[in-house]
Protein backbone atom coordinates (compact mmCIF):
# COMPACT_ATOMS: atom_id res chain seq x y z
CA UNK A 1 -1.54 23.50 -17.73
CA UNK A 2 -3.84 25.49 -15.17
CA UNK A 3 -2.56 28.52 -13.26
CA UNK A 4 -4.58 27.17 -10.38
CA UNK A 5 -5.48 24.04 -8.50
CA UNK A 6 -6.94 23.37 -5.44
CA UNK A 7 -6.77 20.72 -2.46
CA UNK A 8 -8.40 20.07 0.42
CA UNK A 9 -8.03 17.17 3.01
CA UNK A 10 -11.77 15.84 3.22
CA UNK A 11 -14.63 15.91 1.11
CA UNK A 12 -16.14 16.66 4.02
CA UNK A 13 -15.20 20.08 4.15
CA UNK A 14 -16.26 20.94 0.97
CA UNK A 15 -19.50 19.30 1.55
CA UNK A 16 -19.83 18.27 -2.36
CA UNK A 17 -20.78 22.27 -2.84
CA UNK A 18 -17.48 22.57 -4.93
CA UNK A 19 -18.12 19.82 -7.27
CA UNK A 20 -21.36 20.99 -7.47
CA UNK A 21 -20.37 24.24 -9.06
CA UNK A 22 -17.96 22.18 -11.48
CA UNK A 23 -14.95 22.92 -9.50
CA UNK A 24 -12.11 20.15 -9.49
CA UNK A 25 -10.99 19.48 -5.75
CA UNK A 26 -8.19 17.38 -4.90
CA UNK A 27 -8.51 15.55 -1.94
CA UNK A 28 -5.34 14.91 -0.02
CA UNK A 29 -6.61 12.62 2.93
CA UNK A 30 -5.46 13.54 6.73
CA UNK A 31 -2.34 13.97 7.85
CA UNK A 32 1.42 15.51 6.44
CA UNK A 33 2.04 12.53 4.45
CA UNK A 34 -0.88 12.16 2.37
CA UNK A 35 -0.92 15.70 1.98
CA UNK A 36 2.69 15.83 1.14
CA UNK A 37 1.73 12.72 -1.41
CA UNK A 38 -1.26 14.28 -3.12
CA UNK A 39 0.70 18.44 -3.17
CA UNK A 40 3.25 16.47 -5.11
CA UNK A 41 1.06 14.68 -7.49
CA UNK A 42 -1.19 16.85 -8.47
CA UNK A 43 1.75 19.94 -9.20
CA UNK A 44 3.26 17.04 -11.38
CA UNK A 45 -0.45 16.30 -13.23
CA UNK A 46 -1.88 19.73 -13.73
CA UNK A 47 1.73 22.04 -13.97
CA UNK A 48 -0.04 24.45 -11.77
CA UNK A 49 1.72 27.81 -10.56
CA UNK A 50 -0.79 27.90 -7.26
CA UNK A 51 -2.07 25.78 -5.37
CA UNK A 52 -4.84 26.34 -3.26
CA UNK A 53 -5.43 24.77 0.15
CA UNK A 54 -8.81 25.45 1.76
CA UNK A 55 -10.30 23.62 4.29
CA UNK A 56 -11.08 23.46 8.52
CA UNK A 57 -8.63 24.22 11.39
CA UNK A 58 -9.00 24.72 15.20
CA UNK A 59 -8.35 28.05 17.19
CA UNK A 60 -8.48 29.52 20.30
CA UNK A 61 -7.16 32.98 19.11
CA UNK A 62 -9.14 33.55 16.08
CA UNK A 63 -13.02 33.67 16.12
CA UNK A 64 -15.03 30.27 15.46
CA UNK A 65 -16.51 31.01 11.77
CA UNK A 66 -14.29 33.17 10.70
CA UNK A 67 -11.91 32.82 7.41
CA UNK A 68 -8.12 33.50 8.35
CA UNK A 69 -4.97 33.13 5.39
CA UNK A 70 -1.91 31.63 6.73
CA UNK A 71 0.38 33.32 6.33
CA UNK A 72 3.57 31.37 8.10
CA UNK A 73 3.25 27.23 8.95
CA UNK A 74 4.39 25.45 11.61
CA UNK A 75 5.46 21.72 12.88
CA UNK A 76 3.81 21.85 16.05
CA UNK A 77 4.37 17.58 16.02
CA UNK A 78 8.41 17.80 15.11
CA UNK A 79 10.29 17.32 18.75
CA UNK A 80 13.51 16.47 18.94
CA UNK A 81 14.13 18.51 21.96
CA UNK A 82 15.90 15.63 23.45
CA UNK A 83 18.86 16.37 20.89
CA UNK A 84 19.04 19.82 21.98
CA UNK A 85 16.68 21.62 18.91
CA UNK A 86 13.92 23.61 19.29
CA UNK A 87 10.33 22.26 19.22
CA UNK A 88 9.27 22.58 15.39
CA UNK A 89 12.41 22.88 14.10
CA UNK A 90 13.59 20.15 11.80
CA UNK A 91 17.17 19.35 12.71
CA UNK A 92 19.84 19.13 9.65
CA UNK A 93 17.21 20.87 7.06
CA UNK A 94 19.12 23.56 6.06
CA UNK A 95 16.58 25.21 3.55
CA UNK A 96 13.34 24.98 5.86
CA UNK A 97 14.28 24.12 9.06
CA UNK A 98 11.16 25.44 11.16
CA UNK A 99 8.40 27.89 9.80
CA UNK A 100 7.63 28.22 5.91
CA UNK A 101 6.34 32.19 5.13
CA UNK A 102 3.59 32.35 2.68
CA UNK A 103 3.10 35.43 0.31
CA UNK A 104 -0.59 37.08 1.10
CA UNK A 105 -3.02 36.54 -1.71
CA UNK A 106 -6.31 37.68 0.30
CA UNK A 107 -5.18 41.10 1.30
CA UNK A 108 -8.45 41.17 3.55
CA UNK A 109 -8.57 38.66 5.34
CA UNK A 110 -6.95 38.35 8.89
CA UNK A 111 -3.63 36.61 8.67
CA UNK A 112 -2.21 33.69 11.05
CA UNK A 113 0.25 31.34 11.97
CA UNK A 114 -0.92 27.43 11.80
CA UNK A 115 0.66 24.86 13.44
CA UNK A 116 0.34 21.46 11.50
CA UNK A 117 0.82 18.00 13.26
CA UNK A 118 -0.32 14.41 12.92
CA UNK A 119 -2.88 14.52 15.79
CA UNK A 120 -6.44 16.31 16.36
CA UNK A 121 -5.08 18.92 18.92
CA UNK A 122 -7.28 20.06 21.98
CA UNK A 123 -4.84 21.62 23.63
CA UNK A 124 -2.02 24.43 23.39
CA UNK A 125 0.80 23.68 21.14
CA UNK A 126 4.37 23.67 21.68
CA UNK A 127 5.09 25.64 19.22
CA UNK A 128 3.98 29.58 18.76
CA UNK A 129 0.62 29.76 16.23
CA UNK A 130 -2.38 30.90 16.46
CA UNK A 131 -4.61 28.12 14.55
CA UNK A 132 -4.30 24.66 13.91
CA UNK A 133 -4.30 21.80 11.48
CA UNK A 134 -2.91 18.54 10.13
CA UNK A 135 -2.20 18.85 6.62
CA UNK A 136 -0.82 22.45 5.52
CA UNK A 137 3.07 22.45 6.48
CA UNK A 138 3.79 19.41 4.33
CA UNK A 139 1.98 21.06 1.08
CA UNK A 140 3.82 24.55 1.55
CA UNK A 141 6.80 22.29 1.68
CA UNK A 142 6.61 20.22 -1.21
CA UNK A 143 5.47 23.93 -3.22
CA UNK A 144 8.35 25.44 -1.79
CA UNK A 145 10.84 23.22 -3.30
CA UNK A 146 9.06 22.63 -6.16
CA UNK A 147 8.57 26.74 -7.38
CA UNK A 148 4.87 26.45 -6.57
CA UNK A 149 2.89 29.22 -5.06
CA UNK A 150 1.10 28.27 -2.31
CA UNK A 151 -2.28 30.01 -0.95
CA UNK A 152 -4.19 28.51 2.24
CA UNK A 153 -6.98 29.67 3.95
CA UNK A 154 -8.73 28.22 6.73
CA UNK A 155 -12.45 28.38 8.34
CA UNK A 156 -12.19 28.14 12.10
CA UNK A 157 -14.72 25.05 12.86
CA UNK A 158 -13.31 25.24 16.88
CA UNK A 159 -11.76 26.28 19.54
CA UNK A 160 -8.97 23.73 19.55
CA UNK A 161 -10.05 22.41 22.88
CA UNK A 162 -11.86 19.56 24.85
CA UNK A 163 -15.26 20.04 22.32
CA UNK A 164 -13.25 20.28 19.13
CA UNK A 165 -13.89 17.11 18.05
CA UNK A 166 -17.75 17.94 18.24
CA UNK A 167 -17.70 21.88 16.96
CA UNK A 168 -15.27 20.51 14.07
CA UNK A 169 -18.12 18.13 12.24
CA UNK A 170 -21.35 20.81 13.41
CA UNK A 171 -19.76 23.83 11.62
CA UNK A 172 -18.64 22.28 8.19
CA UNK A 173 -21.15 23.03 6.07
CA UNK A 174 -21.19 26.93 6.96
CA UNK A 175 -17.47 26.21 6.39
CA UNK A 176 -17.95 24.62 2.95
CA UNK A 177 -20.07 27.37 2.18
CA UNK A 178 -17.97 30.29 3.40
CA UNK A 179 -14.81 28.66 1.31
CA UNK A 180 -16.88 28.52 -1.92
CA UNK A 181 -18.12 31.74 -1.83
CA UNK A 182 -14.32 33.39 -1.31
CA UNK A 183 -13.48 30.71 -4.03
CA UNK A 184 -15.29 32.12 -6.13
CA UNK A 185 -13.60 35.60 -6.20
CA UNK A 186 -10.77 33.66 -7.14
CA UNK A 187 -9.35 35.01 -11.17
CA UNK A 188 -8.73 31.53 -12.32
């Protein structure tokens, strides 16, 4: 059993500089449900107490480059509006029905709100946050009701708008690196 374990959505935002340094990353694939998948699996392989999410997300609040901790996520994808619930709430989910609060592990480090959905978003969310991605709600889930911990930090790759999609792939190796290094300060 490990204390720690971390995941991450792509190898391309670790760059192979992780597995370089002989550090195991689990790679969850895009989107809630592989994420949701691969949280799951790997708290049942390595009996972790934390699990670690680093990787990319968008922002038009938060500086591009910089590192921000989540510290609450999102759905910014679940509607059901029509039904007479709030965007991003989950209807009849009595135990997390919108946001999930995390516990700060990186006291400094600038804290957010990020809004996870199944789409690359370029726009403004529905839902109040402050950065953006498309794995992290489902893996604070599954930790949640599992008795995980659950620590996520993100480097901001955009500005969540019309160039994202370009900004996102040119700043992930200063991303991979920036991730490693606070990594690294990490008492595993």
């Amino acid at each position: 059993m490990s204390d720690f374990a971390l995941i991450m959505a792509l190898p391309n935002e670790s760059k192979g500089l992780f597995e370089a340094e002989g550090i195991e990353v689990h790679y969850s694939g895009i989107g809630k449900v592989n994420a949701a998948f691969k949280a799951f699996e790997i708290i049942q392989k390595t009996g972790c107490k934390t699990l670690i999410n680093l990787g990319s997300a968008g922002s038009s609040y938060f500086d591009a480059h910089s590192l921000v901790e989540v510290s609450e996520f999102v759905q910014r994808d679940m509607d059901v509006s029509p039904l007479g619930f709030e965007v991003g709430v989950t209807p009849m989910d009595d135990e997390y029905p919108a946001g999930i609060q995390l516990e700060s592990f990186f006291e400094y480090l600038p804290k957010g709100i990020c809004g996870t959905g199944d789409s690359f978003e370029t726009g403004l969310p529905k839902v109040p946050c402050n950065l953006v991605d498309m794995e992290g709600y489902a893996i604070a889930k599954v930790c949640k009701k599992l008795g995980v911990r659950f620590v996520s930090v993100k480097y901001i790759t955009d500005g969540a708008n019309d160039t994202a999609h370009l900004d996102w792939e040119e700043n992930l190796l200063l991303g991979a690196r920036k991730l490693l290094s606070l990594y690294q300060t990490v008492k595993i």
